[in-house]
PDB file of N, CA and C in Angstrom:
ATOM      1  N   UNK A   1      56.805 103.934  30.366  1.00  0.00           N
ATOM      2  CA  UNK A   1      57.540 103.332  31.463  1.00  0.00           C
ATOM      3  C   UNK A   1      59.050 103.470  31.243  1.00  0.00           C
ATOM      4  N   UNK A   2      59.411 103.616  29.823  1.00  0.00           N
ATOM      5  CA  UNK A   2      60.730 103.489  29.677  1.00  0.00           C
ATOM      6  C   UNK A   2      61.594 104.986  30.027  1.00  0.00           C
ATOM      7  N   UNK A   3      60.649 106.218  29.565  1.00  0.00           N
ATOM      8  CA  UNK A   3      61.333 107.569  29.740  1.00  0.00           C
ATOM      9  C   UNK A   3      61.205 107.631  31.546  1.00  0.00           C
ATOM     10  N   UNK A   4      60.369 107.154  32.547  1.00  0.00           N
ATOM     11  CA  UNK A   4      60.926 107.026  33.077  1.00  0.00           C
ATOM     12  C   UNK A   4      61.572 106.685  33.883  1.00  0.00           C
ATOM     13  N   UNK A   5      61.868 105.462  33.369  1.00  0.00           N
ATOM     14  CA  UNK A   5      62.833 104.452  34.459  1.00  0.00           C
ATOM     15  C   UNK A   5      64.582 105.194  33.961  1.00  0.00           C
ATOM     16  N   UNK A   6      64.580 105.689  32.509  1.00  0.00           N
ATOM     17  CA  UNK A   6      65.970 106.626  32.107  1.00  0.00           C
ATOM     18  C   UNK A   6      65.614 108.252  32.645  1.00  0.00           C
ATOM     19  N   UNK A   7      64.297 108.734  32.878  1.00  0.00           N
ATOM     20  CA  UNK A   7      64.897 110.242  33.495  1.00  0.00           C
ATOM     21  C   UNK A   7      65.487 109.569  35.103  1.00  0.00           C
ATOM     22  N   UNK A   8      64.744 108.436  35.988  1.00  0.00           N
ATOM     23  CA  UNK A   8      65.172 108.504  37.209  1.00  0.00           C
ATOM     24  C   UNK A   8      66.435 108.226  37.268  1.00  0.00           C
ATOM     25  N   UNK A   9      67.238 106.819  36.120  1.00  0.00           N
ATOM     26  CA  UNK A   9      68.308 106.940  36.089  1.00  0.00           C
ATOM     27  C   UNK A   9      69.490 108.107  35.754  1.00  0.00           C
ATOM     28  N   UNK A  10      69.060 109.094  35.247  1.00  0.00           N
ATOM     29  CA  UNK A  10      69.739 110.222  34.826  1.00  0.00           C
ATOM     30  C   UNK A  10      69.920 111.458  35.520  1.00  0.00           C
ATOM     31  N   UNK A  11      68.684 111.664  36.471  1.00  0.00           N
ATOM     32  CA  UNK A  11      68.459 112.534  37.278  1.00  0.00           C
ATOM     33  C   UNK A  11      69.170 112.441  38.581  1.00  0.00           C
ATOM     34  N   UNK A  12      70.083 112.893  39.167  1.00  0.00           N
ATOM     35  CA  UNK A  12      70.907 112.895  40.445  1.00  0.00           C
ATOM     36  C   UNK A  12      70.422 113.240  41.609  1.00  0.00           C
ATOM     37  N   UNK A  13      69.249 113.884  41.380  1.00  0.00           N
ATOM     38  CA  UNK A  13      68.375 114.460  42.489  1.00  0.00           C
ATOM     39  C   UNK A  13      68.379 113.290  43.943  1.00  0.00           C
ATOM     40  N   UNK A  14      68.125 112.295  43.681  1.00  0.00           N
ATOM     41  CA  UNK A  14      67.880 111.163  44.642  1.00  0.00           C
ATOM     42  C   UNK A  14      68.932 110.630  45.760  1.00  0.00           C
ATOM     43  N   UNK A  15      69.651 110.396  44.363  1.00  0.00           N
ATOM     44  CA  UNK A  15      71.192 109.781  44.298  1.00  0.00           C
ATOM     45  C   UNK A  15      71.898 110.771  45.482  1.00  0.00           C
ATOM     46  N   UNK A  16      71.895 112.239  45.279  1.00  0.00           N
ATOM     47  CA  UNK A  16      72.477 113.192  46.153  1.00  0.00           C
ATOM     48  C   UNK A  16      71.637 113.275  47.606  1.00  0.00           C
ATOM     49  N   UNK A  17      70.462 113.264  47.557  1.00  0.00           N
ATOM     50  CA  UNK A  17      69.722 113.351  49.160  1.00  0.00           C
ATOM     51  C   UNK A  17      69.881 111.956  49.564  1.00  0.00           C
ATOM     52  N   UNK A  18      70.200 110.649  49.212  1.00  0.00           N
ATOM     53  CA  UNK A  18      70.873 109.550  49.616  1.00  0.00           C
ATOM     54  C   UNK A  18      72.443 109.648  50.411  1.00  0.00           C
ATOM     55  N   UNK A  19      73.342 110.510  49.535  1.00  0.00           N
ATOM     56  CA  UNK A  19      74.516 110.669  49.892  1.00  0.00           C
ATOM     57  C   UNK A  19      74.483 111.631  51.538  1.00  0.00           C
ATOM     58  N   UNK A  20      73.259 112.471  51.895  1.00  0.00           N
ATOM     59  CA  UNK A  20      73.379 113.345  52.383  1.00  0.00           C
ATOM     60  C   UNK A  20      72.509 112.563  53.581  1.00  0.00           C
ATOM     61  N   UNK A  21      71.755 111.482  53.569  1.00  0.00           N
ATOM     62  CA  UNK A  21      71.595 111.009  54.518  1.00  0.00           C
ATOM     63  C   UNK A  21      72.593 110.021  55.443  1.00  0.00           C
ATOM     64  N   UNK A  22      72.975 109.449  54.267  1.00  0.00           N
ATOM     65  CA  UNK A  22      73.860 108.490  55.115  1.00  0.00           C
ATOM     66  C   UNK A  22      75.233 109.588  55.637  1.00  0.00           C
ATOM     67  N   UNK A  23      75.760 110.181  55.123  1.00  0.00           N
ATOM     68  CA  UNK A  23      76.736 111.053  55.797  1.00  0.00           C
ATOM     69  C   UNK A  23      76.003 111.416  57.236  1.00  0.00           C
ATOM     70  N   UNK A  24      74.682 112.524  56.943  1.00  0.00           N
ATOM     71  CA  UNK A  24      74.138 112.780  58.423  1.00  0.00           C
ATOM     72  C   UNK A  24      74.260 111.178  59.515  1.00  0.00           C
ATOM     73  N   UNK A  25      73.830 109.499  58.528  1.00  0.00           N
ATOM     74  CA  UNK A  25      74.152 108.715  59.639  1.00  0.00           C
ATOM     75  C   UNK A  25      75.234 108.716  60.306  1.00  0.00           C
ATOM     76  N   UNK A  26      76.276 108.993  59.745  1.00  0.00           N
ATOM     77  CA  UNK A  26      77.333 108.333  59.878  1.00  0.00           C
ATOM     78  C   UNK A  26      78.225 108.951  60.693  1.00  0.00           C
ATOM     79  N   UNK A  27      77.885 110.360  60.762  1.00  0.00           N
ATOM     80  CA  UNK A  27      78.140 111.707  62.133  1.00  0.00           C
ATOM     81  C   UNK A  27      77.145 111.611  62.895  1.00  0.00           C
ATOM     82  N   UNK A  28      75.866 110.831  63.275  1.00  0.00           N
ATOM     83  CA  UNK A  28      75.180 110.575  64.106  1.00  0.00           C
ATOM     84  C   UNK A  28      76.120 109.513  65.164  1.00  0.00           C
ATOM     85  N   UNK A  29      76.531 108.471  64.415  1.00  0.00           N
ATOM     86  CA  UNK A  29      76.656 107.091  64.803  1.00  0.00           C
ATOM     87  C   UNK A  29      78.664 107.728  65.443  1.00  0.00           C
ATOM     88  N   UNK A  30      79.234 108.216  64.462  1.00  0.00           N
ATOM     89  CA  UNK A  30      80.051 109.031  65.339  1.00  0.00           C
ATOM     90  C   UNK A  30      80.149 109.799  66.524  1.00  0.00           C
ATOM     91  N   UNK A  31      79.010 110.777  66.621  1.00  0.00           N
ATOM     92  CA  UNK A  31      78.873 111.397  67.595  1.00  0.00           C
ATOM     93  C   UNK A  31      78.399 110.588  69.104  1.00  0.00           C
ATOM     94  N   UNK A  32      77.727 109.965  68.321  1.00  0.00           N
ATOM     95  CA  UNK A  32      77.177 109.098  69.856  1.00  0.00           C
ATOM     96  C   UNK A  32      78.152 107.967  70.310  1.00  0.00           C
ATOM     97  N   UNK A  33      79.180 107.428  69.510  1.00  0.00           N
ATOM     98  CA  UNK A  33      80.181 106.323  70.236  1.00  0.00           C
ATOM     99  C   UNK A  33      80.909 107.693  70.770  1.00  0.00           C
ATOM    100  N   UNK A  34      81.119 108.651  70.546  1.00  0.00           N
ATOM    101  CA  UNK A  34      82.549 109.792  70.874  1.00  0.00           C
ATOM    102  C   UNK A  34      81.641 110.197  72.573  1.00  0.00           C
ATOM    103  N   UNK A  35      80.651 110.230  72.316  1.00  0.00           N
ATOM    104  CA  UNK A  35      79.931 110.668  73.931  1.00  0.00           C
ATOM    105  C   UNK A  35      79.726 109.620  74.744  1.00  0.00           C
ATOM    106  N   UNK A  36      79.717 108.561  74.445  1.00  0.00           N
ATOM    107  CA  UNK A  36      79.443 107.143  75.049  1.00  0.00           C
ATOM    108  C   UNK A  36      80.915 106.880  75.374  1.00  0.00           C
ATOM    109  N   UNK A  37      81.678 107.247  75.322  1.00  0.00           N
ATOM    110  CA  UNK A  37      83.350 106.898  75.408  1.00  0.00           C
ATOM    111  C   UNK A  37      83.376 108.083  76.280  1.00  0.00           C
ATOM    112  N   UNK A  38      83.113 108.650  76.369  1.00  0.00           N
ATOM    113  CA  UNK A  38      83.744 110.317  76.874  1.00  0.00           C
ATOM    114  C   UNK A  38      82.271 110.645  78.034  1.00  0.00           C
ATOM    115  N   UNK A  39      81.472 109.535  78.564  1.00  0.00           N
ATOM    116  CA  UNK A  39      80.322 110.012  79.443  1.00  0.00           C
ATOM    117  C   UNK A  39      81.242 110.146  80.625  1.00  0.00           C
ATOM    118  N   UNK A  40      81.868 109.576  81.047  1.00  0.00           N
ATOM    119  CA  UNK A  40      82.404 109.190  82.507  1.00  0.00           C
ATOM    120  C   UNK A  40      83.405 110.605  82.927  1.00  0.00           C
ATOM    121  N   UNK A  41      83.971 110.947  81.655  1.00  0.00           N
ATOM    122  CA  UNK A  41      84.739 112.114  82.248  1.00  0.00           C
ATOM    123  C   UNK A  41      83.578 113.245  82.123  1.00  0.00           C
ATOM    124  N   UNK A  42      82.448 113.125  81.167  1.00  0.00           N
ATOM    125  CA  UNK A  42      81.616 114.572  80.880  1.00  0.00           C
ATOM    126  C   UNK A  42      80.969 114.500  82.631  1.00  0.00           C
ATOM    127  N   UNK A  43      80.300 113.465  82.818  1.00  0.00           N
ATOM    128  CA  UNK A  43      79.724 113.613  83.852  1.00  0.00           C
ATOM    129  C   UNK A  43      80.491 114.020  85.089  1.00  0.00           C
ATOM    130  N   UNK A  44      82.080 113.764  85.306  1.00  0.00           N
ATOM    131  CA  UNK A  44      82.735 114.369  86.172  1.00  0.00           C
ATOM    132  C   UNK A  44      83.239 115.278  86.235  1.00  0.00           C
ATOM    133  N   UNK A  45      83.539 116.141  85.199  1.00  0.00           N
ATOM    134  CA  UNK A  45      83.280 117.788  84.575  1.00  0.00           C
ATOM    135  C   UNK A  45      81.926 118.261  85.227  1.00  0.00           C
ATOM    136  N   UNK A  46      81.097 117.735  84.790  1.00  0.00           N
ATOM    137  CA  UNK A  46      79.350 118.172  85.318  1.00  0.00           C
ATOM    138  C   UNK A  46      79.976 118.544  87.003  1.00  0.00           C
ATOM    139  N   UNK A  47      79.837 117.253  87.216  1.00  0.00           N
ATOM    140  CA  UNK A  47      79.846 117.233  89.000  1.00  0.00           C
ATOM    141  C   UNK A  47      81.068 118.184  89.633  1.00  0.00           C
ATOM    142  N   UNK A  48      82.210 118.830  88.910  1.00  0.00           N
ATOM    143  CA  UNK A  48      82.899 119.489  89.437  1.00  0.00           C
ATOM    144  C   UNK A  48      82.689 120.845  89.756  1.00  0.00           C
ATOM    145  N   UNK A  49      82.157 120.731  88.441  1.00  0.00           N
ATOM    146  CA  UNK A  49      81.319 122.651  88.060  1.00  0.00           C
ATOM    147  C   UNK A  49      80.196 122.608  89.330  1.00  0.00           C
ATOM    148  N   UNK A  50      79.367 122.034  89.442  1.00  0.00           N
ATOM    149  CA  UNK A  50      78.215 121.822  90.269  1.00  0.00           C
ATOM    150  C   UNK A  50      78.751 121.858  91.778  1.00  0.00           C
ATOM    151  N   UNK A  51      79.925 121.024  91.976  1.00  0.00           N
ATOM    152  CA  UNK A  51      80.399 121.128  93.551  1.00  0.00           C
ATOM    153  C   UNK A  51      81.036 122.707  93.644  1.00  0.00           C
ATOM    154  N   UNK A  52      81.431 123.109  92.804  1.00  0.00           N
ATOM    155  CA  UNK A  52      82.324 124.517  92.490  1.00  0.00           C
ATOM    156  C   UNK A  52      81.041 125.299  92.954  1.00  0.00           C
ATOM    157  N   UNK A  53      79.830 125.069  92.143  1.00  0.00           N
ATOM    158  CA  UNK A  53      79.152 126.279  92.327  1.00  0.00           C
ATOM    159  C   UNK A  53      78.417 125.925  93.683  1.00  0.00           C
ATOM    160  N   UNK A  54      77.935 124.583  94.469  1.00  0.00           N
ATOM    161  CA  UNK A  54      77.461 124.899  95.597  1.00  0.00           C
ATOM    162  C   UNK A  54      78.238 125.425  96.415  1.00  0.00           C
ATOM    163  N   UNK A  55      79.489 125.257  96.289  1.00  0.00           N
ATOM    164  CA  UNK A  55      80.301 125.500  97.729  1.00  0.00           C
ATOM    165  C   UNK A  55      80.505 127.362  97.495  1.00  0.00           C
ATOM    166  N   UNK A  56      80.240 127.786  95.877  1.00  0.00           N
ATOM    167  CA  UNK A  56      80.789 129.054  96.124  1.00  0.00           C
ATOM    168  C   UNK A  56      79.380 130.185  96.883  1.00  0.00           C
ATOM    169  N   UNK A  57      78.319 129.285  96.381  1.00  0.00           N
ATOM    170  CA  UNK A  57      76.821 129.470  97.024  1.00  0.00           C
ATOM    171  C   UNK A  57      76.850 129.364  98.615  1.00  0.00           C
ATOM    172  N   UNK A  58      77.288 128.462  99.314  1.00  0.00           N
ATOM    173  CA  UNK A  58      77.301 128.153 100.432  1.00  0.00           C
ATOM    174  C   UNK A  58      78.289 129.152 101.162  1.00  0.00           C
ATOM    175  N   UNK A  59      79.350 129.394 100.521  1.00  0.00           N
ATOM    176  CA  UNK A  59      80.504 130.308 100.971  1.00  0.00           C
ATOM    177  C   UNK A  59      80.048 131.715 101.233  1.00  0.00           C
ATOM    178  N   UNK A  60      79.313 132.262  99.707  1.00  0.00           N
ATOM    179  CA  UNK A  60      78.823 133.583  99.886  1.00  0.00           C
ATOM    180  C   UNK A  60      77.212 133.631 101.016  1.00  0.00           C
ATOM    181  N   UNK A  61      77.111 132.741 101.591  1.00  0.00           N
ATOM    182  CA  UNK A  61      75.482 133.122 102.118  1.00  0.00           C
ATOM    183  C   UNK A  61      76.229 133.096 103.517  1.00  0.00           C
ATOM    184  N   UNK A  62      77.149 132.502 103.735  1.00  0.00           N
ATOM    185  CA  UNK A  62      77.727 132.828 105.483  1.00  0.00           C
ATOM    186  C   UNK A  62      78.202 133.889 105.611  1.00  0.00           C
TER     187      UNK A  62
END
């Protein structure tokens, strides 16, 4: 029990895919307040492109 409760303490293996999750949280939890702040203009970008392209649709079929 004792070799290994000292290889797990010694071994970094863990320790590093720990570090590499919480980073992935932490650019999760970033990314989603940065889009949750920024929906209102994405979605009116959306709707501009979209009015752009019906009207250029509507323009070319007359």
């Amino acid at each position: 029990m004792r070799g290994f409760l000292r290889r797990l303490i010694a071994e970094d293996d863990g320790q590093t895919m720990i570090e590499y999750a919480l980073l992935a949280g932490i650019i999760a939890v970033a990314a989603i307040t940065i889009l949750s702040t920024l929906r209102g203009s994405i979605v009116e970008v959306f709707g501009t492109v979209n009015d752009a392209l019906t009207g250029a649709q509507v323009g070319d079929a007359g």
